[in-house]
PDB file of N, CA and C in Angstrom:
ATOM      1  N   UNK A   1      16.722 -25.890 -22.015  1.00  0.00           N
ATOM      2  CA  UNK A   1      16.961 -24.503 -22.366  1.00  0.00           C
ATOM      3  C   UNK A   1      17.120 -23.686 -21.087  1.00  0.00           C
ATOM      4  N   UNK A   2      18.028 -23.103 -20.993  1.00  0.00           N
ATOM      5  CA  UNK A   2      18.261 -22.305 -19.823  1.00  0.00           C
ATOM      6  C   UNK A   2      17.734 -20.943 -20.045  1.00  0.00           C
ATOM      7  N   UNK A   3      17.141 -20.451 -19.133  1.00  0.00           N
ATOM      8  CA  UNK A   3      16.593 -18.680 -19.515  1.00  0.00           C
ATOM      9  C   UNK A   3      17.501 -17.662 -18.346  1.00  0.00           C
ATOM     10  N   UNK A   4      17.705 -17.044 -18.543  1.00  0.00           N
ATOM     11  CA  UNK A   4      18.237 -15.728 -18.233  1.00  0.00           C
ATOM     12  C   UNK A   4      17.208 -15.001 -17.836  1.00  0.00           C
ATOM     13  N   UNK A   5      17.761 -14.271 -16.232  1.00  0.00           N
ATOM     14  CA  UNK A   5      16.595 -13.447 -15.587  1.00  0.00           C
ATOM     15  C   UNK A   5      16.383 -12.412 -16.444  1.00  0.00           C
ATOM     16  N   UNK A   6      16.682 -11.899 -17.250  1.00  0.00           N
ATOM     17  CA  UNK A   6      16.004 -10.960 -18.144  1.00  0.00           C
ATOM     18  C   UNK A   6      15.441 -10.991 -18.741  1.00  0.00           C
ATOM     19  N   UNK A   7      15.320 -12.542 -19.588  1.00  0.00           N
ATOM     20  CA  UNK A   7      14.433 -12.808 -20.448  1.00  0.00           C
ATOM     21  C   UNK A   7      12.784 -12.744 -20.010  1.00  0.00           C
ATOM     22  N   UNK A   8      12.110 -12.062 -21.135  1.00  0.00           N
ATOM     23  CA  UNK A   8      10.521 -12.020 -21.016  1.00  0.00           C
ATOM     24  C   UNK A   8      10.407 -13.287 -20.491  1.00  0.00           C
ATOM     25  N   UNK A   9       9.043 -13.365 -19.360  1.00  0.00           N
ATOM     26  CA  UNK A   9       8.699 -14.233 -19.154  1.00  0.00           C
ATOM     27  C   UNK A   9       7.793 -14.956 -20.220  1.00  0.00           C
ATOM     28  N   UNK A  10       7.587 -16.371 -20.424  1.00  0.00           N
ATOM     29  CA  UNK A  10       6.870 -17.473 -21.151  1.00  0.00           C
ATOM     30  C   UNK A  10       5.734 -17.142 -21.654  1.00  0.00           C
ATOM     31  N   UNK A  11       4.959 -16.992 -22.255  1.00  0.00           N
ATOM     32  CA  UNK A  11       3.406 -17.017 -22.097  1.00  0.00           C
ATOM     33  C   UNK A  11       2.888 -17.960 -21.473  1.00  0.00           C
ATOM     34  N   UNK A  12       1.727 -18.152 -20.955  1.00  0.00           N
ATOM     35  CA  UNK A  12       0.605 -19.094 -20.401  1.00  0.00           C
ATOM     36  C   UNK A  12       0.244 -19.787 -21.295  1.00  0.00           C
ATOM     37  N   UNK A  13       0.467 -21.110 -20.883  1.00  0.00           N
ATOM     38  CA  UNK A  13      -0.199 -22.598 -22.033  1.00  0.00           C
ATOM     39  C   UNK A  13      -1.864 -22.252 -21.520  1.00  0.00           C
ATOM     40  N   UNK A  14      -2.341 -21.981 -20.164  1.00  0.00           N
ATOM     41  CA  UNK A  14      -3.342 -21.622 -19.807  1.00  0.00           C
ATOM     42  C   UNK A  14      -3.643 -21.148 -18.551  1.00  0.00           C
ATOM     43  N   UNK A  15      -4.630 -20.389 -18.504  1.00  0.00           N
ATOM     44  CA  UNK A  15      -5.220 -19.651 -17.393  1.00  0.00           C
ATOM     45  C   UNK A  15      -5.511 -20.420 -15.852  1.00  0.00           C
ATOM     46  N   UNK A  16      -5.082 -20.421 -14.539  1.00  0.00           N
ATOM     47  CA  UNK A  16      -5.104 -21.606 -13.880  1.00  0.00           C
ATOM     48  C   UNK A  16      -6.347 -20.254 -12.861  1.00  0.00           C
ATOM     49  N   UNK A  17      -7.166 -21.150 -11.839  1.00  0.00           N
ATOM     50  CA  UNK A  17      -7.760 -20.391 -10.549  1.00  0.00           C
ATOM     51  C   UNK A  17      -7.396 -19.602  -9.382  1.00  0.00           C
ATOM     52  N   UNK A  18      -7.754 -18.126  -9.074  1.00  0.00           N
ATOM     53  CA  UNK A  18      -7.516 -17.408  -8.585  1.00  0.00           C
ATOM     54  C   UNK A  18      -7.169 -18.642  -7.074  1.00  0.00           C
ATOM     55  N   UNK A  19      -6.833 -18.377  -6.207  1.00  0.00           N
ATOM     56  CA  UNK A  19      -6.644 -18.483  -5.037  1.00  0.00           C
ATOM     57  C   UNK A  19      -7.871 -17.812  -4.108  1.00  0.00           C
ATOM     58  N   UNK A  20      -8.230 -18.377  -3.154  1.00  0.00           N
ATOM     59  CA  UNK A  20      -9.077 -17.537  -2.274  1.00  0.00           C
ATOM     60  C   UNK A  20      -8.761 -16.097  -1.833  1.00  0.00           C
ATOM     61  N   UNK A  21      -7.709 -15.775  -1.368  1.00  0.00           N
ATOM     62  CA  UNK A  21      -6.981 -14.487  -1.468  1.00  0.00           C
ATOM     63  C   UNK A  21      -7.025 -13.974  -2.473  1.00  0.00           C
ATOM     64  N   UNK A  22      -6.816 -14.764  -3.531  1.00  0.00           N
ATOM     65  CA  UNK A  22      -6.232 -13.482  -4.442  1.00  0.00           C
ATOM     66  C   UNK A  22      -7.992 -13.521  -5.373  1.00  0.00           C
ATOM     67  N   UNK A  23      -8.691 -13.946  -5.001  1.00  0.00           N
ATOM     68  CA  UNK A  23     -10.352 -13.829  -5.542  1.00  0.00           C
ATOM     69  C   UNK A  23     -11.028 -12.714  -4.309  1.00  0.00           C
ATOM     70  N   UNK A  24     -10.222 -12.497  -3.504  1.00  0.00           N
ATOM     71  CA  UNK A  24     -10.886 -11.170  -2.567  1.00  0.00           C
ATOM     72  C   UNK A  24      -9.935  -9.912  -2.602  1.00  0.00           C
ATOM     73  N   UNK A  25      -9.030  -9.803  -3.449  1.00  0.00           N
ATOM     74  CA  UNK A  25      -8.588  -8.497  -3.629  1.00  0.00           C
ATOM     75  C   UNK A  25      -8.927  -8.620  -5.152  1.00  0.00           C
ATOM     76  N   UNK A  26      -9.355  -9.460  -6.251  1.00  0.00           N
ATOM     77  CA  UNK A  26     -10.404  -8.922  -7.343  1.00  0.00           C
ATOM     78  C   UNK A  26     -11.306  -8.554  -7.090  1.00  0.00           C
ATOM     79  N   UNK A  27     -11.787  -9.105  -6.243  1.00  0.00           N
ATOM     80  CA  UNK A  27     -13.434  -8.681  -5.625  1.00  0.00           C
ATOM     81  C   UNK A  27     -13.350  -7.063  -5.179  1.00  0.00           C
ATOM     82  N   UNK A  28     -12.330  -7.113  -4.714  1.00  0.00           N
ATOM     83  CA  UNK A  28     -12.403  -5.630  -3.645  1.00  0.00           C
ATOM     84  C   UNK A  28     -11.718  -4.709  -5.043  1.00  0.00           C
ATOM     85  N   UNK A  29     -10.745  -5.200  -5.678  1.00  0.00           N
ATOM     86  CA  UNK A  29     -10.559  -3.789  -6.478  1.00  0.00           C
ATOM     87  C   UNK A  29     -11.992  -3.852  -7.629  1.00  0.00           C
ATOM     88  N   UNK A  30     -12.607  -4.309  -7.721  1.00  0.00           N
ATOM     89  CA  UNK A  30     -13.925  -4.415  -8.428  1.00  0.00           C
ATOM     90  C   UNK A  30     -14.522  -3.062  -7.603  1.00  0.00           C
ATOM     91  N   UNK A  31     -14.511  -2.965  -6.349  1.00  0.00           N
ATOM     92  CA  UNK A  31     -15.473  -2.275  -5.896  1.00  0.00           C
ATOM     93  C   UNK A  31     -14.653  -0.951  -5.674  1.00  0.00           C
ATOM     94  N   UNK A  32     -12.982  -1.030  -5.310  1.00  0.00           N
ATOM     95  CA  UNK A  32     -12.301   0.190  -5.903  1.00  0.00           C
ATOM     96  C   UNK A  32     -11.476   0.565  -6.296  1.00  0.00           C
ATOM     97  N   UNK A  33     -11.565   0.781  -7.380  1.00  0.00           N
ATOM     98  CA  UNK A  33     -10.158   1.001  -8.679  1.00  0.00           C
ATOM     99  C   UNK A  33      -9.261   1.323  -8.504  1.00  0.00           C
ATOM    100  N   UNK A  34      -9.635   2.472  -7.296  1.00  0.00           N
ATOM    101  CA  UNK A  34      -7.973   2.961  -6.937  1.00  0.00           C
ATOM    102  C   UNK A  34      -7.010   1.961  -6.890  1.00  0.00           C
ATOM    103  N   UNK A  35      -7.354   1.247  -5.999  1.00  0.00           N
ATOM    104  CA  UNK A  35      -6.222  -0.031  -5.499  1.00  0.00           C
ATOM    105  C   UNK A  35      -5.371   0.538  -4.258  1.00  0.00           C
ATOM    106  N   UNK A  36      -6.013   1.502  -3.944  1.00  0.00           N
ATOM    107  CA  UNK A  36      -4.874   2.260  -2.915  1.00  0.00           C
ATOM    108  C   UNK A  36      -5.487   1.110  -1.708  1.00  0.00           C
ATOM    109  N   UNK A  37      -6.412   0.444  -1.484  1.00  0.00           N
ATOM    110  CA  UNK A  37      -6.972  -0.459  -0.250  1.00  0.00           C
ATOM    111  C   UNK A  37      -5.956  -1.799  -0.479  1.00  0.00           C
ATOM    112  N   UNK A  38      -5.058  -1.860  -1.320  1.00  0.00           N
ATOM    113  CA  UNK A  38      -4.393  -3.148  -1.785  1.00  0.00           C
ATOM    114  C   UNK A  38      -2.605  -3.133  -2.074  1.00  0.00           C
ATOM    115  N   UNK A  39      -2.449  -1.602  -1.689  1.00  0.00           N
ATOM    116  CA  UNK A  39      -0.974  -1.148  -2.387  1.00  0.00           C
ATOM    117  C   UNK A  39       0.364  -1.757  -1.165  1.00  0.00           C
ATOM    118  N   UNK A  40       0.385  -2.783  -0.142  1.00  0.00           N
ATOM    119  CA  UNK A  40       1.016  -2.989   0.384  1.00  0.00           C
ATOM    120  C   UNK A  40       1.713  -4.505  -0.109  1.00  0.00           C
ATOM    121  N   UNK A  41       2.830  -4.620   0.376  1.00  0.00           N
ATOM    122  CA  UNK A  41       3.868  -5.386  -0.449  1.00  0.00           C
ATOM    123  C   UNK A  41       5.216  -6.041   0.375  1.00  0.00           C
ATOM    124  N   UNK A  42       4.563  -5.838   1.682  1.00  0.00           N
ATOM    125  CA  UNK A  42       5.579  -6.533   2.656  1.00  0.00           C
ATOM    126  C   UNK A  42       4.453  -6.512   3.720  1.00  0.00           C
ATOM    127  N   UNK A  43       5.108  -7.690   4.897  1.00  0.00           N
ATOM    128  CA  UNK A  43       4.765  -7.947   6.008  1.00  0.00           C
ATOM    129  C   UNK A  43       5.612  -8.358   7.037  1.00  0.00           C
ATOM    130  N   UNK A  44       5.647  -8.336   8.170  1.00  0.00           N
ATOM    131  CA  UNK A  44       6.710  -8.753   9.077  1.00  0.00           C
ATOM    132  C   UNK A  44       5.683  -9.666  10.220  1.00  0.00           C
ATOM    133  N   UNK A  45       6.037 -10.545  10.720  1.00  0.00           N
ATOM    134  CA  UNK A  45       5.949 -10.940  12.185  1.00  0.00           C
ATOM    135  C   UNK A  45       5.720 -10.549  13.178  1.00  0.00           C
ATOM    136  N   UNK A  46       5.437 -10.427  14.257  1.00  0.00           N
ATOM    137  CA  UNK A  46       5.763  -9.844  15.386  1.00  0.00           C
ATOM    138  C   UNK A  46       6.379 -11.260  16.695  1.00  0.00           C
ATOM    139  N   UNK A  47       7.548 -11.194  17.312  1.00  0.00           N
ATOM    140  CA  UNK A  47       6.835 -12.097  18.171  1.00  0.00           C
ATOM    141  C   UNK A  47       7.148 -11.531  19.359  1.00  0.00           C
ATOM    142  N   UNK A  48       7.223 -12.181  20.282  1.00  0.00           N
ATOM    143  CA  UNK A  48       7.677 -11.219  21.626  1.00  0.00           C
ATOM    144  C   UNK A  48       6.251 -10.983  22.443  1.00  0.00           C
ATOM    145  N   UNK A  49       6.924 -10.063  23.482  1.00  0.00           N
ATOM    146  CA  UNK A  49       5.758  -8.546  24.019  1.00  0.00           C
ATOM    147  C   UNK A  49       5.455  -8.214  23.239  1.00  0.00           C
ATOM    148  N   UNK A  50       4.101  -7.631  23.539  1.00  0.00           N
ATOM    149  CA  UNK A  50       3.477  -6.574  22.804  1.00  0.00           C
ATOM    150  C   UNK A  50       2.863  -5.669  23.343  1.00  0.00           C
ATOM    151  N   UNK A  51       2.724  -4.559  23.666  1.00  0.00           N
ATOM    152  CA  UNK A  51       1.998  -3.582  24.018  1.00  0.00           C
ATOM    153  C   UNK A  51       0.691  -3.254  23.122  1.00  0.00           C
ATOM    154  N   UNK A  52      -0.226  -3.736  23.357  1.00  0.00           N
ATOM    155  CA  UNK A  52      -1.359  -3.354  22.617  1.00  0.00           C
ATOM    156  C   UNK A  52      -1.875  -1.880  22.311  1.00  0.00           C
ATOM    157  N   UNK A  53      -1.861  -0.971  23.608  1.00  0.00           N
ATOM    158  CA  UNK A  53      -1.923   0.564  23.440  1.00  0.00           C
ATOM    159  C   UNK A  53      -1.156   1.041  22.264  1.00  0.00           C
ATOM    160  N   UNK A  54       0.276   0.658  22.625  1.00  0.00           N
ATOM    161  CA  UNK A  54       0.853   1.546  21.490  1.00  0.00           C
ATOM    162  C   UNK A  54       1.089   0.733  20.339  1.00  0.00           C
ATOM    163  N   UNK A  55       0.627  -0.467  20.321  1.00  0.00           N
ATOM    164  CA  UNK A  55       0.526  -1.035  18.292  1.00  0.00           C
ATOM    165  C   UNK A  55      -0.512  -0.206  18.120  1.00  0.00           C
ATOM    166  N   UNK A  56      -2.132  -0.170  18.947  1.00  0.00           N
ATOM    167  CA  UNK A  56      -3.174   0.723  18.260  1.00  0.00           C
ATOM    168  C   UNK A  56      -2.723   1.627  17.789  1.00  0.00           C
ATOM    169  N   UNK A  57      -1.537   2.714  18.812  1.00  0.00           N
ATOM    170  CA  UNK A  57      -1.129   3.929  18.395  1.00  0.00           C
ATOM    171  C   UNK A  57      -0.215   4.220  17.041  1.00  0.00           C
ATOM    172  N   UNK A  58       0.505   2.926  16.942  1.00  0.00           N
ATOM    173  CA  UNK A  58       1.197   3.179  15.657  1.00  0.00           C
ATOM    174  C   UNK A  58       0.629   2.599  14.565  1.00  0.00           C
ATOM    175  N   UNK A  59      -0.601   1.457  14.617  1.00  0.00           N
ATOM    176  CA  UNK A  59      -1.526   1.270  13.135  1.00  0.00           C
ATOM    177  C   UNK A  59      -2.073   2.629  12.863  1.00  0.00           C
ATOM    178  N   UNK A  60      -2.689   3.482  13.753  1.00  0.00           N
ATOM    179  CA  UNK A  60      -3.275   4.551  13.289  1.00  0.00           C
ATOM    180  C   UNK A  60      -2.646   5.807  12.876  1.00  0.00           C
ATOM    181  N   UNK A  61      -1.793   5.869  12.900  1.00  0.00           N
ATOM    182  CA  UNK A  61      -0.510   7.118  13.024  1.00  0.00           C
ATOM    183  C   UNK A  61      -0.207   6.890  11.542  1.00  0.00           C
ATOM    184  N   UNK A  62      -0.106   6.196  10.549  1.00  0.00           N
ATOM    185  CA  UNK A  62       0.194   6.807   9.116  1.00  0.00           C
ATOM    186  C   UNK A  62      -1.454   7.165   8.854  1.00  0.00           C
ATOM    187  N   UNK A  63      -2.604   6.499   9.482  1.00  0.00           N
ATOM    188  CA  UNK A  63      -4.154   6.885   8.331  1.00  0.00           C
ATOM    189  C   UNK A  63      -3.952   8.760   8.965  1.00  0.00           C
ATOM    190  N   UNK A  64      -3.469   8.923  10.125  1.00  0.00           N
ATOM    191  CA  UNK A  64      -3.836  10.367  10.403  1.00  0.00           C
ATOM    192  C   UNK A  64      -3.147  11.110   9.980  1.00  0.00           C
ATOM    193  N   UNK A  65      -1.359  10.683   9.741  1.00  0.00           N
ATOM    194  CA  UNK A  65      -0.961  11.530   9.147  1.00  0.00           C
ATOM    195  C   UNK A  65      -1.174  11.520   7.439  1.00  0.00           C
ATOM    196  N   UNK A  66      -1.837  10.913   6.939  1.00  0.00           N
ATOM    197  CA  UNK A  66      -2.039  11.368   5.419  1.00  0.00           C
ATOM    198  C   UNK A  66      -3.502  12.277   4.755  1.00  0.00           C
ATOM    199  N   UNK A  67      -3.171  12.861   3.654  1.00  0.00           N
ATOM    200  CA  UNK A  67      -4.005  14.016   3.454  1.00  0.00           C
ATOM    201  C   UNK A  67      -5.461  13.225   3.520  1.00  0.00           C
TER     202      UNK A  67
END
């Protein structure tokens, strides 16, 4: 049977085990609902140089600029 990306996905014959990862962001949205500690959805690499000063400067530069 061929399915079509539109089609609903399958149901579960059954429930399989979290992953170690993914058993520490249940854990953590357990402790906060928001989920705003979990809302990221990409990652990149780095390779090269790196300037350590200014990665500090740009990890911290979105927590300061938000309300």
């Amino acid at each position: 049977m061929n399915r079509h990306p539109s089609d609903p996905p399958a149901p579960a014959l059954r429930r399989l085990p979290l992953s170690v990862p993914q058993t520490g962001v249940w854990f953590a949205h357990g402790l906060d609902r928001t989920g705003f500690a979990y809302n990221i959805a990409e990652y990149f690499d780095i390779t090269g140089e790196l300037d350590p000063k200014l990665m500090e400067a740009a990890w911290h530069r979105p927590v300061a600029s938000s309300p």
